[in-house]
N, C-alpha and C. Protein backbone atom coordinates (compact mmCIF):
# COMPACT_ATOMS: atom_id res chain seq x y z
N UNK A 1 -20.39 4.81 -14.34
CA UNK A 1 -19.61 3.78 -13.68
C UNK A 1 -18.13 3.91 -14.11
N UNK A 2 -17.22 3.94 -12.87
CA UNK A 2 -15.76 3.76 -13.24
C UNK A 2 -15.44 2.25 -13.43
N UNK A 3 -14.77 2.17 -14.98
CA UNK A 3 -14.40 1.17 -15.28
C UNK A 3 -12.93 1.16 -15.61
N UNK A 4 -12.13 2.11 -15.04
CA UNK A 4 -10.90 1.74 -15.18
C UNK A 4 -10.07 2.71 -14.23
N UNK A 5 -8.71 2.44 -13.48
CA UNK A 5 -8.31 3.24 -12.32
C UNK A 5 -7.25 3.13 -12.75
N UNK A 6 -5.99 3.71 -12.80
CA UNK A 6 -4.39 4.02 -12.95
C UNK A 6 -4.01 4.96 -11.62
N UNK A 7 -3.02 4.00 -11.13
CA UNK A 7 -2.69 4.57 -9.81
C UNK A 7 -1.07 4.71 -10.47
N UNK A 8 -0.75 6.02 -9.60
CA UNK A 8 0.72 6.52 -10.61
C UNK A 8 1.53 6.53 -8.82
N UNK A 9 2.23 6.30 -8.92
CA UNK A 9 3.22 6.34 -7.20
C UNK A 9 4.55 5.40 -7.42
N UNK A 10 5.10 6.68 -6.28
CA UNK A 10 6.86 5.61 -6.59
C UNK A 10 6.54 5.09 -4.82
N UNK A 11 5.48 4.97 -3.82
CA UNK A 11 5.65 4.61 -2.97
C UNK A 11 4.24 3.63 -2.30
N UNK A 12 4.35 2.76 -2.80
CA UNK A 12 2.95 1.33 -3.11
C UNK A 12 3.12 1.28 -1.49
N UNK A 13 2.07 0.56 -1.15
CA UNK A 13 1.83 0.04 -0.05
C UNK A 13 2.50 -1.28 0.14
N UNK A 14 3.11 -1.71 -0.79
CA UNK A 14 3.44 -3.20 -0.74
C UNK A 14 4.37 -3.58 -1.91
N UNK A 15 5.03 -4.28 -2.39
CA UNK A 15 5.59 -5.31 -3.51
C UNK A 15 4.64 -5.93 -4.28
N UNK A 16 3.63 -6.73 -3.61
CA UNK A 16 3.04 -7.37 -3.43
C UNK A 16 1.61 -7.21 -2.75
N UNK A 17 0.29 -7.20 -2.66
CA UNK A 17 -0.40 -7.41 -4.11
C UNK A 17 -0.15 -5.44 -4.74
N UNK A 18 -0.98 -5.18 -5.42
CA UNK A 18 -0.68 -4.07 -6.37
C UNK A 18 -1.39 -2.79 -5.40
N UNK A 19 -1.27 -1.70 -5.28
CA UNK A 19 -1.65 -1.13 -4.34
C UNK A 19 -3.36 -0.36 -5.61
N UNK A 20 -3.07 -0.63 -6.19
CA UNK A 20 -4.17 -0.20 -7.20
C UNK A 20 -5.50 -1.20 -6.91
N UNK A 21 -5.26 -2.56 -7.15
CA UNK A 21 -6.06 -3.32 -7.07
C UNK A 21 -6.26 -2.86 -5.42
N UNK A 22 -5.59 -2.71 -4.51
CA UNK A 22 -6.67 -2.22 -2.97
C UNK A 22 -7.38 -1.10 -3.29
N UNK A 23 -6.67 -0.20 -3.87
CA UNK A 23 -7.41 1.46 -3.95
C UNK A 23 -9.01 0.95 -4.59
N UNK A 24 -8.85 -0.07 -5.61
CA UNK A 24 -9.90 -0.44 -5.98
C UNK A 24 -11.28 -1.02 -5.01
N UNK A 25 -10.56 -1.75 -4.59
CA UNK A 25 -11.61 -2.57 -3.29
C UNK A 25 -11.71 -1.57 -2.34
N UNK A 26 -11.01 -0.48 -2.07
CA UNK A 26 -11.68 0.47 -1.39
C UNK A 26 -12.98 1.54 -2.06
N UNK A 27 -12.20 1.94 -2.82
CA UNK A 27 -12.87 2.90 -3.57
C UNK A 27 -14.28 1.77 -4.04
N UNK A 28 -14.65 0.90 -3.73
CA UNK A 28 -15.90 0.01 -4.01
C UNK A 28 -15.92 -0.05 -5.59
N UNK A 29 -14.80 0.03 -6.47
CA UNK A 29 -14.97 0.19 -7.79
C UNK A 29 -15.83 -1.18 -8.00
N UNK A 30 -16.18 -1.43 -9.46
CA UNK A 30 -16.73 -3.05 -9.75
C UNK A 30 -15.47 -4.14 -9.78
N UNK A 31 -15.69 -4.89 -9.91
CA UNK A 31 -14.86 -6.54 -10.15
C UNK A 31 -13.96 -6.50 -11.56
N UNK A 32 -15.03 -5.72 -12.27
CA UNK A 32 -15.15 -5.73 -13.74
C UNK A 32 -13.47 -4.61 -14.18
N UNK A 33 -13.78 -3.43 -13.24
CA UNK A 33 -13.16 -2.36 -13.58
C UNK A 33 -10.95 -2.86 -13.99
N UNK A 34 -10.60 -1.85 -14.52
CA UNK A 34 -9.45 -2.44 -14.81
C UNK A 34 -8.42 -1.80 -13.84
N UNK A 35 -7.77 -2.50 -12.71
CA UNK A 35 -6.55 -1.43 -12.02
C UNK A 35 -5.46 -1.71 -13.28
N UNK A 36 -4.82 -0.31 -13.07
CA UNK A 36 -3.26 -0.77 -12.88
C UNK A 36 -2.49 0.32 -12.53
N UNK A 37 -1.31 0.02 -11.96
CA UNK A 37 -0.38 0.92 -11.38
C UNK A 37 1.03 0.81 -12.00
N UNK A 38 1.79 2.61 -11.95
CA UNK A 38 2.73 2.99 -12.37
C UNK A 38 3.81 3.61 -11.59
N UNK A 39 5.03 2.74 -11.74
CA UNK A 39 5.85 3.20 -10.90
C UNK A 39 6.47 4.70 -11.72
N UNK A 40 5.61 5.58 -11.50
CA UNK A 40 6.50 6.67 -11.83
C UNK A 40 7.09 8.11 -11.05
N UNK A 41 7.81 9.11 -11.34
CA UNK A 41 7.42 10.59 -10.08
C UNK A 41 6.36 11.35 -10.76
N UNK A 42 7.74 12.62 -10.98
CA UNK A 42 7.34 13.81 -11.24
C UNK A 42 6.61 13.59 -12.89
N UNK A 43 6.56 12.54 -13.75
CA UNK A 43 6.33 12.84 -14.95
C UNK A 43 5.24 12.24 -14.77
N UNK A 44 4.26 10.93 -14.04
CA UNK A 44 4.03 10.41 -13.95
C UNK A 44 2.43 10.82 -14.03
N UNK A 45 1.61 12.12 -13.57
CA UNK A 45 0.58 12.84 -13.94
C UNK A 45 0.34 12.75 -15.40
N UNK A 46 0.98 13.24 -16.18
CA UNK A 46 1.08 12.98 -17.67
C UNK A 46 1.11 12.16 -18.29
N UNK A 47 2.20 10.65 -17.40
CA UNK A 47 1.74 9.35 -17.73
C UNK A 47 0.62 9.05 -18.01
N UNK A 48 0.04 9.13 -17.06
CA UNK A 48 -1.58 8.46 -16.31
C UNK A 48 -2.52 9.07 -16.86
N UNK A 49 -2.14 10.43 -17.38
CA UNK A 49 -3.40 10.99 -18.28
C UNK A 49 -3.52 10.20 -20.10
N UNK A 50 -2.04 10.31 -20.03
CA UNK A 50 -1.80 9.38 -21.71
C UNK A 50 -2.22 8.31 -21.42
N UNK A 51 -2.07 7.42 -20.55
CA UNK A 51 -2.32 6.23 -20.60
C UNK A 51 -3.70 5.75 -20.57
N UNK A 52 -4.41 6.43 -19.32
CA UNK A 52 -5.92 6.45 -19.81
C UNK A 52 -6.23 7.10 -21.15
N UNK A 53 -5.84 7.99 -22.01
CA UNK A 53 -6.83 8.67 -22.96
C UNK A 53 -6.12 7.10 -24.00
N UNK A 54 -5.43 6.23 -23.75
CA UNK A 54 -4.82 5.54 -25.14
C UNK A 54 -6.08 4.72 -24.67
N UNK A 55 -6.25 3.92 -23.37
CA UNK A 55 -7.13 3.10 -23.34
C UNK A 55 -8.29 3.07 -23.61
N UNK A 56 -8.92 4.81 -23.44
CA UNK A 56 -10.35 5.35 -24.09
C UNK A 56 -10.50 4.97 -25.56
N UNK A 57 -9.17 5.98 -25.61
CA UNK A 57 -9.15 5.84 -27.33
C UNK A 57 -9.07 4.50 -27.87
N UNK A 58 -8.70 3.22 -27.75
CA UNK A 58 -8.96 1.92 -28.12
C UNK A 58 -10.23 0.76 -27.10
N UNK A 59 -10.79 1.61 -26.56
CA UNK A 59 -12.31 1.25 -26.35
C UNK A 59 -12.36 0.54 -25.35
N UNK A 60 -10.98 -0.08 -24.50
CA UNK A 60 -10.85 -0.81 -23.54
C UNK A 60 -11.73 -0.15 -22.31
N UNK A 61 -11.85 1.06 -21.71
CA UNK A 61 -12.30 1.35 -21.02
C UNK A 61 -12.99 2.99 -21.30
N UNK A 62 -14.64 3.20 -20.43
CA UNK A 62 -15.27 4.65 -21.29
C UNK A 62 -14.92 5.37 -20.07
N UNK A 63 -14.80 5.20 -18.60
CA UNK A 63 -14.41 6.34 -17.90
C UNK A 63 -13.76 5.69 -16.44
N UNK A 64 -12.12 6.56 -16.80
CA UNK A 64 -10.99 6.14 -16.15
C UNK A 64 -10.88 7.07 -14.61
N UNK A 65 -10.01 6.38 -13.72
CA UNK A 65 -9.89 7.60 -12.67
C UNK A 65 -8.12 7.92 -12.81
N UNK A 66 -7.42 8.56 -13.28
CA UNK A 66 -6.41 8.64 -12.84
C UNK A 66 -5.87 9.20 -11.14
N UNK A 67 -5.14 8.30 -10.56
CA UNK A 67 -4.83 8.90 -9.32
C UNK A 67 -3.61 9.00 -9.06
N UNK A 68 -2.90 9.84 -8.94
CA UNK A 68 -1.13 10.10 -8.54
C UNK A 68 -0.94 10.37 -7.19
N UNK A 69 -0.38 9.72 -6.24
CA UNK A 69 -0.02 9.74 -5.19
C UNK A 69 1.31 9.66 -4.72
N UNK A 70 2.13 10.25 -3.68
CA UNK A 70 3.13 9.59 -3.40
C UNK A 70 3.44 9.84 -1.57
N UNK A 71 4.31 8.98 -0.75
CA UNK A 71 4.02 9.76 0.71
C UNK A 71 5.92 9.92 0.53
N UNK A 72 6.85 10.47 0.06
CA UNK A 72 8.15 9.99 -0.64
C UNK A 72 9.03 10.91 0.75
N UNK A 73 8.17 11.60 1.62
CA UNK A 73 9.32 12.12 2.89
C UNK A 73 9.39 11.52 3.92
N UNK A 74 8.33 10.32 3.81
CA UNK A 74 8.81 8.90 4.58
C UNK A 74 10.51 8.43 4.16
N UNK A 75 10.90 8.51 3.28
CA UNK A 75 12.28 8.15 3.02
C UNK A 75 13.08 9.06 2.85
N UNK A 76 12.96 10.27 2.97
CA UNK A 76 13.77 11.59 3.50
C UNK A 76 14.79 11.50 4.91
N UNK A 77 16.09 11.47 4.55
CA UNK A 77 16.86 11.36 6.14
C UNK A 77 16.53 13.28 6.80
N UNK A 78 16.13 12.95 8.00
CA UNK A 78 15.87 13.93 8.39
C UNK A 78 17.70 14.81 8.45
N UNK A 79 18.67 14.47 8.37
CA UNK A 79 20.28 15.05 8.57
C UNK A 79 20.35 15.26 6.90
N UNK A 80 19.45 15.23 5.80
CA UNK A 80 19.84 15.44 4.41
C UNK A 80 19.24 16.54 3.99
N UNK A 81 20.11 17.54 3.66
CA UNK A 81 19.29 18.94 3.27
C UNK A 81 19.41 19.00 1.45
N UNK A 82 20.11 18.02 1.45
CA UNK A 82 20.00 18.04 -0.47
C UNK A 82 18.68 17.62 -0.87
N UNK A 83 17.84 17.06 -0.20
CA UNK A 83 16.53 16.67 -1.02
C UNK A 83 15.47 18.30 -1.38
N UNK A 84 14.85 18.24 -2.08
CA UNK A 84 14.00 19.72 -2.15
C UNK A 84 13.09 19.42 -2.92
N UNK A 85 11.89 19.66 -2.89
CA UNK A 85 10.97 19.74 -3.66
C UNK A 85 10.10 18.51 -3.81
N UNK A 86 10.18 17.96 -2.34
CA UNK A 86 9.72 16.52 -2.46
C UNK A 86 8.32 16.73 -1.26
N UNK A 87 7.13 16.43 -1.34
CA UNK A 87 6.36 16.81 -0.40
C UNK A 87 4.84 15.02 -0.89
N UNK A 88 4.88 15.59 0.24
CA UNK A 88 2.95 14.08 -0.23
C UNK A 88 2.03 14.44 -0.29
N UNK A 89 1.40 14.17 -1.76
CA UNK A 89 0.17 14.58 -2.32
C UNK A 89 -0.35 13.88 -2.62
N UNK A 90 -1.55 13.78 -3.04
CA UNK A 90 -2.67 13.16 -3.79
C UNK A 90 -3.73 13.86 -4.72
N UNK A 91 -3.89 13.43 -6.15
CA UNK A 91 -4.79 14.04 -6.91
C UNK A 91 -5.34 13.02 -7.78
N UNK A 92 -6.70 13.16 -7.94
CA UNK A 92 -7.38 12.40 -8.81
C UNK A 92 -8.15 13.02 -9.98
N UNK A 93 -8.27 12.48 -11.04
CA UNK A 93 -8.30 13.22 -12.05
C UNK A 93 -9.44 12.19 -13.23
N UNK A 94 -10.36 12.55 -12.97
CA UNK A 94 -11.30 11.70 -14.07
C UNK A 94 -11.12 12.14 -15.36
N UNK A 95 -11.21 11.25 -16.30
CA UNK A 95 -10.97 11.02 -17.60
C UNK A 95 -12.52 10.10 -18.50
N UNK A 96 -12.81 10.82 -19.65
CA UNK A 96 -14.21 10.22 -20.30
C UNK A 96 -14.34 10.29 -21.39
N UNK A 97 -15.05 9.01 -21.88
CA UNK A 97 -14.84 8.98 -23.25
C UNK A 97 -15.84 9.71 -23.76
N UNK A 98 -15.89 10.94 -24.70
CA UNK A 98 -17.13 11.51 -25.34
C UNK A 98 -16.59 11.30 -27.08
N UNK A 99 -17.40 11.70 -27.65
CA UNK A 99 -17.33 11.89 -28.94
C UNK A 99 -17.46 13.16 -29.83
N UNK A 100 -16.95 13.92 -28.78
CA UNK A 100 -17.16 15.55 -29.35
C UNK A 100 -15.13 15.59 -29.35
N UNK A 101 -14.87 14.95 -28.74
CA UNK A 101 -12.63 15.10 -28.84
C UNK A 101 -12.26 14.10 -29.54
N UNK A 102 -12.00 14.09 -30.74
CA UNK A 102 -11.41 13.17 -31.75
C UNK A 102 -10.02 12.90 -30.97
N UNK A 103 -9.93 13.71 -30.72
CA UNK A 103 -7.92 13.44 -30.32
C UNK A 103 -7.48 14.17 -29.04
N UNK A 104 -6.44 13.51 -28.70
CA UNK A 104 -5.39 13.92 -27.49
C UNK A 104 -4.19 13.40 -28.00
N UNK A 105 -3.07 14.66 -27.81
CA UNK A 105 -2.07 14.07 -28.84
C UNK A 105 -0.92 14.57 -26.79
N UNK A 106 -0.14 13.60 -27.05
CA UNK A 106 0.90 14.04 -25.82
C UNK A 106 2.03 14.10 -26.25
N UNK A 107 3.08 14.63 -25.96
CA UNK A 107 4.40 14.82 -26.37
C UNK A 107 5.08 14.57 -25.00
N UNK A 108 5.62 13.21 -25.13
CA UNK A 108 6.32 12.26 -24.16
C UNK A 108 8.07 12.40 -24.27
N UNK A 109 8.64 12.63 -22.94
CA UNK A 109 10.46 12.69 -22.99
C UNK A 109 10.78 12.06 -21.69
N UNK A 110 11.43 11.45 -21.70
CA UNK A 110 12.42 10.78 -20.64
C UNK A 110 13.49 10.35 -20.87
N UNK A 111 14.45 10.66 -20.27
CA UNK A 111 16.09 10.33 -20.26
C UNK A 111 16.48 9.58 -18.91
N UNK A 112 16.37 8.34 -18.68
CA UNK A 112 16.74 7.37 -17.79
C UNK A 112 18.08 7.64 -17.32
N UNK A 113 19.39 8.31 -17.99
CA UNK A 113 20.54 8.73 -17.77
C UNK A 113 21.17 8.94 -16.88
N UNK A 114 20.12 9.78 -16.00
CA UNK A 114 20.64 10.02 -14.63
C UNK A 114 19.48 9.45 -13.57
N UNK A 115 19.42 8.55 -13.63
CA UNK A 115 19.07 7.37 -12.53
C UNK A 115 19.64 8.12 -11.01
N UNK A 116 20.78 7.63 -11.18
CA UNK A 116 21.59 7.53 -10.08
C UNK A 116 21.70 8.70 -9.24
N UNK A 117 21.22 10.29 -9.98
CA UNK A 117 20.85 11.71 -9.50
C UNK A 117 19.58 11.62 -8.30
N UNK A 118 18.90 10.51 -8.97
CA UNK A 118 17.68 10.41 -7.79
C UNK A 118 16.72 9.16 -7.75
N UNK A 119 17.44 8.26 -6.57
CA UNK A 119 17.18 7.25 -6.38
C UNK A 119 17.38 6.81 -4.74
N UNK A 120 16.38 5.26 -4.54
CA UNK A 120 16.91 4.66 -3.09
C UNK A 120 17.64 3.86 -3.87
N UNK A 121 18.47 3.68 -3.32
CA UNK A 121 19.62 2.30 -4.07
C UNK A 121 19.07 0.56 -3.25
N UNK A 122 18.37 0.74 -2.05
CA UNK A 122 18.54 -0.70 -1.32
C UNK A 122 16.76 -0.65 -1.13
N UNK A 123 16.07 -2.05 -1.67
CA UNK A 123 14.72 -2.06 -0.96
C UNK A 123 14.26 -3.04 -2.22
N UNK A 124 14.86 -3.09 -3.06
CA UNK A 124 14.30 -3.46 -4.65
C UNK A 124 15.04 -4.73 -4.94
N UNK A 125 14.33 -5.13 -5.81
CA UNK A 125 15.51 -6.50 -5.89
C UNK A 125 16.76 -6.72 -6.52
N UNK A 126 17.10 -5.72 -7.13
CA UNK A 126 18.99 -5.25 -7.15
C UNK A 126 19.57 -5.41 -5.86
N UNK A 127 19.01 -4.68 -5.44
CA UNK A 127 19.84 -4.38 -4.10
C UNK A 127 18.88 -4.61 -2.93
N UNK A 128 18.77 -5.78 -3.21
CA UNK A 128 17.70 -6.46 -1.51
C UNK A 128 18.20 -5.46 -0.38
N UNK A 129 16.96 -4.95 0.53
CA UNK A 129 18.25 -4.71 1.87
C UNK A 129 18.80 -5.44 2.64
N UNK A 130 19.37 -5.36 3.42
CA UNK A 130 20.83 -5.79 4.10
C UNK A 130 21.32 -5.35 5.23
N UNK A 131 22.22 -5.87 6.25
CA UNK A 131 22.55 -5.45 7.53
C UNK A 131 23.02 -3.91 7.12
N UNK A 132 23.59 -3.55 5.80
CA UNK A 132 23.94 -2.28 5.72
C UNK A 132 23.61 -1.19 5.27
N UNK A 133 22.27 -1.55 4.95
CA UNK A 133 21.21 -0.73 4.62
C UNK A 133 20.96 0.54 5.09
N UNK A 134 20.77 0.50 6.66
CA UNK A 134 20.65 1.47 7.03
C UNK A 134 21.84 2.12 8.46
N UNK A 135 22.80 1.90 7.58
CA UNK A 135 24.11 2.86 8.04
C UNK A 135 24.17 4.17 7.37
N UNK A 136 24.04 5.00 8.30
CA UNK A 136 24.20 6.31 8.26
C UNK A 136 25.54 6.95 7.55
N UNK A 137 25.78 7.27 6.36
CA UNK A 137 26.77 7.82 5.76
C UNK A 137 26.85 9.04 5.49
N UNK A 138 27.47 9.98 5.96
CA UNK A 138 27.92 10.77 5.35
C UNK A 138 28.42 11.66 4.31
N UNK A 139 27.68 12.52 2.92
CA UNK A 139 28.65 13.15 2.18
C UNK A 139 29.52 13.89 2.09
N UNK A 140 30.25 14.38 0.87
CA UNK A 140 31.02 15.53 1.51
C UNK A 140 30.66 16.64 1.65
N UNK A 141 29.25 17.00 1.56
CA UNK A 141 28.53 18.33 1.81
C UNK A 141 28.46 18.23 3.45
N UNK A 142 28.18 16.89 3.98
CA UNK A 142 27.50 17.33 5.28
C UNK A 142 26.00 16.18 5.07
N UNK A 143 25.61 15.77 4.19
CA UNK A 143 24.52 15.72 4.39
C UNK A 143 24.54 14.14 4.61
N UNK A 144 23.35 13.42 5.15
CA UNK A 144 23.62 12.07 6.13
C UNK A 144 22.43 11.34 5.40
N UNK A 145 22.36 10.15 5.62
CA UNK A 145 21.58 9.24 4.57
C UNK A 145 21.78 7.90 4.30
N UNK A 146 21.04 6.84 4.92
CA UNK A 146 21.10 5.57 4.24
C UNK A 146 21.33 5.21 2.61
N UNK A 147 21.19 3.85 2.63
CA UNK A 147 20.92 3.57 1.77
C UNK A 147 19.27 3.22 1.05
N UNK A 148 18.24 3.33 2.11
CA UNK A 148 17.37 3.33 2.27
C UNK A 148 16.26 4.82 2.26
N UNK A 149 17.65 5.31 2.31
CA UNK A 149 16.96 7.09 1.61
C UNK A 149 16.92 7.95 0.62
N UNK A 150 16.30 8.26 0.34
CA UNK A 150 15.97 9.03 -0.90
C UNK A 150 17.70 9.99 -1.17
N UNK A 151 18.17 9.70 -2.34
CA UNK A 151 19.41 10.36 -2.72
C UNK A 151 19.24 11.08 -3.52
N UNK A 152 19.18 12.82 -3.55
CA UNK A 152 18.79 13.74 -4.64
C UNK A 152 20.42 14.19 -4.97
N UNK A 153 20.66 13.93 -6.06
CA UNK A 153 22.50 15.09 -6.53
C UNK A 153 22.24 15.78 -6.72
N UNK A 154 21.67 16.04 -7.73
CA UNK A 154 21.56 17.42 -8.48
C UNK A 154 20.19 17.08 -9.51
N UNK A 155 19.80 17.94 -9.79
CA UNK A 155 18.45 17.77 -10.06
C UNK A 155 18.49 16.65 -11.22
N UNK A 156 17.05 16.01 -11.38
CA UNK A 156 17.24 14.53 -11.83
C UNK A 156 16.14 15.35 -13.22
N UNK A 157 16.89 15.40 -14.20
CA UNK A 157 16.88 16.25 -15.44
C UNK A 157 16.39 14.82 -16.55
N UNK A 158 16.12 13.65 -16.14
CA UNK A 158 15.53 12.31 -16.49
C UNK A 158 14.30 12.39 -16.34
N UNK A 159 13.51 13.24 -15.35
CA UNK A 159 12.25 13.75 -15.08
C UNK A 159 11.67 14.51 -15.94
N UNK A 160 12.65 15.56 -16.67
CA UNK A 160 12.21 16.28 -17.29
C UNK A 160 11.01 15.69 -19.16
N UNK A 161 9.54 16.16 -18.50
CA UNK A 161 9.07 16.27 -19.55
C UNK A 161 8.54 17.00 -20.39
N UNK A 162 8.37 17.00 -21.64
CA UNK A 162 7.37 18.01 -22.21
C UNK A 162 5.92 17.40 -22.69
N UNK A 163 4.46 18.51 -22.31
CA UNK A 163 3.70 17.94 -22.77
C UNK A 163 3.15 19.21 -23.67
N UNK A 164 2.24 18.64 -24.75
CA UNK A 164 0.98 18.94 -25.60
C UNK A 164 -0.13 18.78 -25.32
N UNK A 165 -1.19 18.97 -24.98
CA UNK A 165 -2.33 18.08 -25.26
C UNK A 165 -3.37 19.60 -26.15
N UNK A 166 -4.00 18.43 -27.12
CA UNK A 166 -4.92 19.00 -28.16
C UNK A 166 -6.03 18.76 -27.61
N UNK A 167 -7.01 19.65 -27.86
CA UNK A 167 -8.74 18.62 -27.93
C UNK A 167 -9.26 19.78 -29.08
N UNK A 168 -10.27 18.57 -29.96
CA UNK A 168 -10.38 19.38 -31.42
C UNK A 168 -12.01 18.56 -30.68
């Protein structure tokens, strides 16, 4: 029995309720089982694997589903050729508690720094959207884009992680 689900996505179905708790009621999980969801990207696989093995490892839950999803070229301006490497996937990844792996050790990095390299700026509650949301602007490359679209500068080096993982 799955008793615990981590849904990893920067693109929920909603604000409001949690898109984990639906994945749940779809996926027919139990009542019992634990959602929760992470707004994360590219690091966010690694999240979801740490985060379930911490919850194994402190007994909260014996077998997790991690799922990373994102649909993120819904917010791609089709006139923006700076975005790259952005596509929609889905992977699920079961996780279990045995007693033959004492340990999982992860080696976690994030630098929040450059935010602003790759972000929507309008949709969130900073920046509610607005009549000007979705005006078409121009950079000085050429490339065209709301505020409501995905803004890549230069590669978002805040993503960058390193991992470890042990099993003894």
């Amino acid at each position: 029995m799955i008793d615990g689900l981590i849904l990893v996505t920067q693109t929920p179905d909603y604000i409001l309720p949690s898109t984990a708790n639906i994945l749940q009621d779809k996926l027919k999980l139990p009542k019992g089982c634990v959602p929760l969801q992470v707004n994360l990207g590219c690091s966010g696989y690694v999240y979801g694997l740490w985060l379930a093995s911490e919850l194994i490892g402190n007994a909260t839950c014996k077998r997790y589903w991690a799922v990373v999803g994102d649909t993120l070229t819904k917010t791609i301006s089709d006139k923006d050729k700076s975005v790259i490497m952005i596509s929609d996937c889905v992977s699920a990844t079961a996780i279990e508690y045995t007693e033959d792996c004492s340990e999982s050790v992860y080696s976690l990095y994030s630098d929040g720094s450059g935010a602003e390299n790759l972000i929507i700026k309008d949709g969130g509650f900073r920046n509610p959207i607005s009549e000007n949301s979705n005006i078409l602007i121009k950079d000085e490359d050429g490339n065209c884009r709301t505020s409501m679209n995905l803004s890549m500068d230069e590669w978002p080096y805040f993503y960058l992680l390193s991992m470890r993982y042990q099993r003894h």
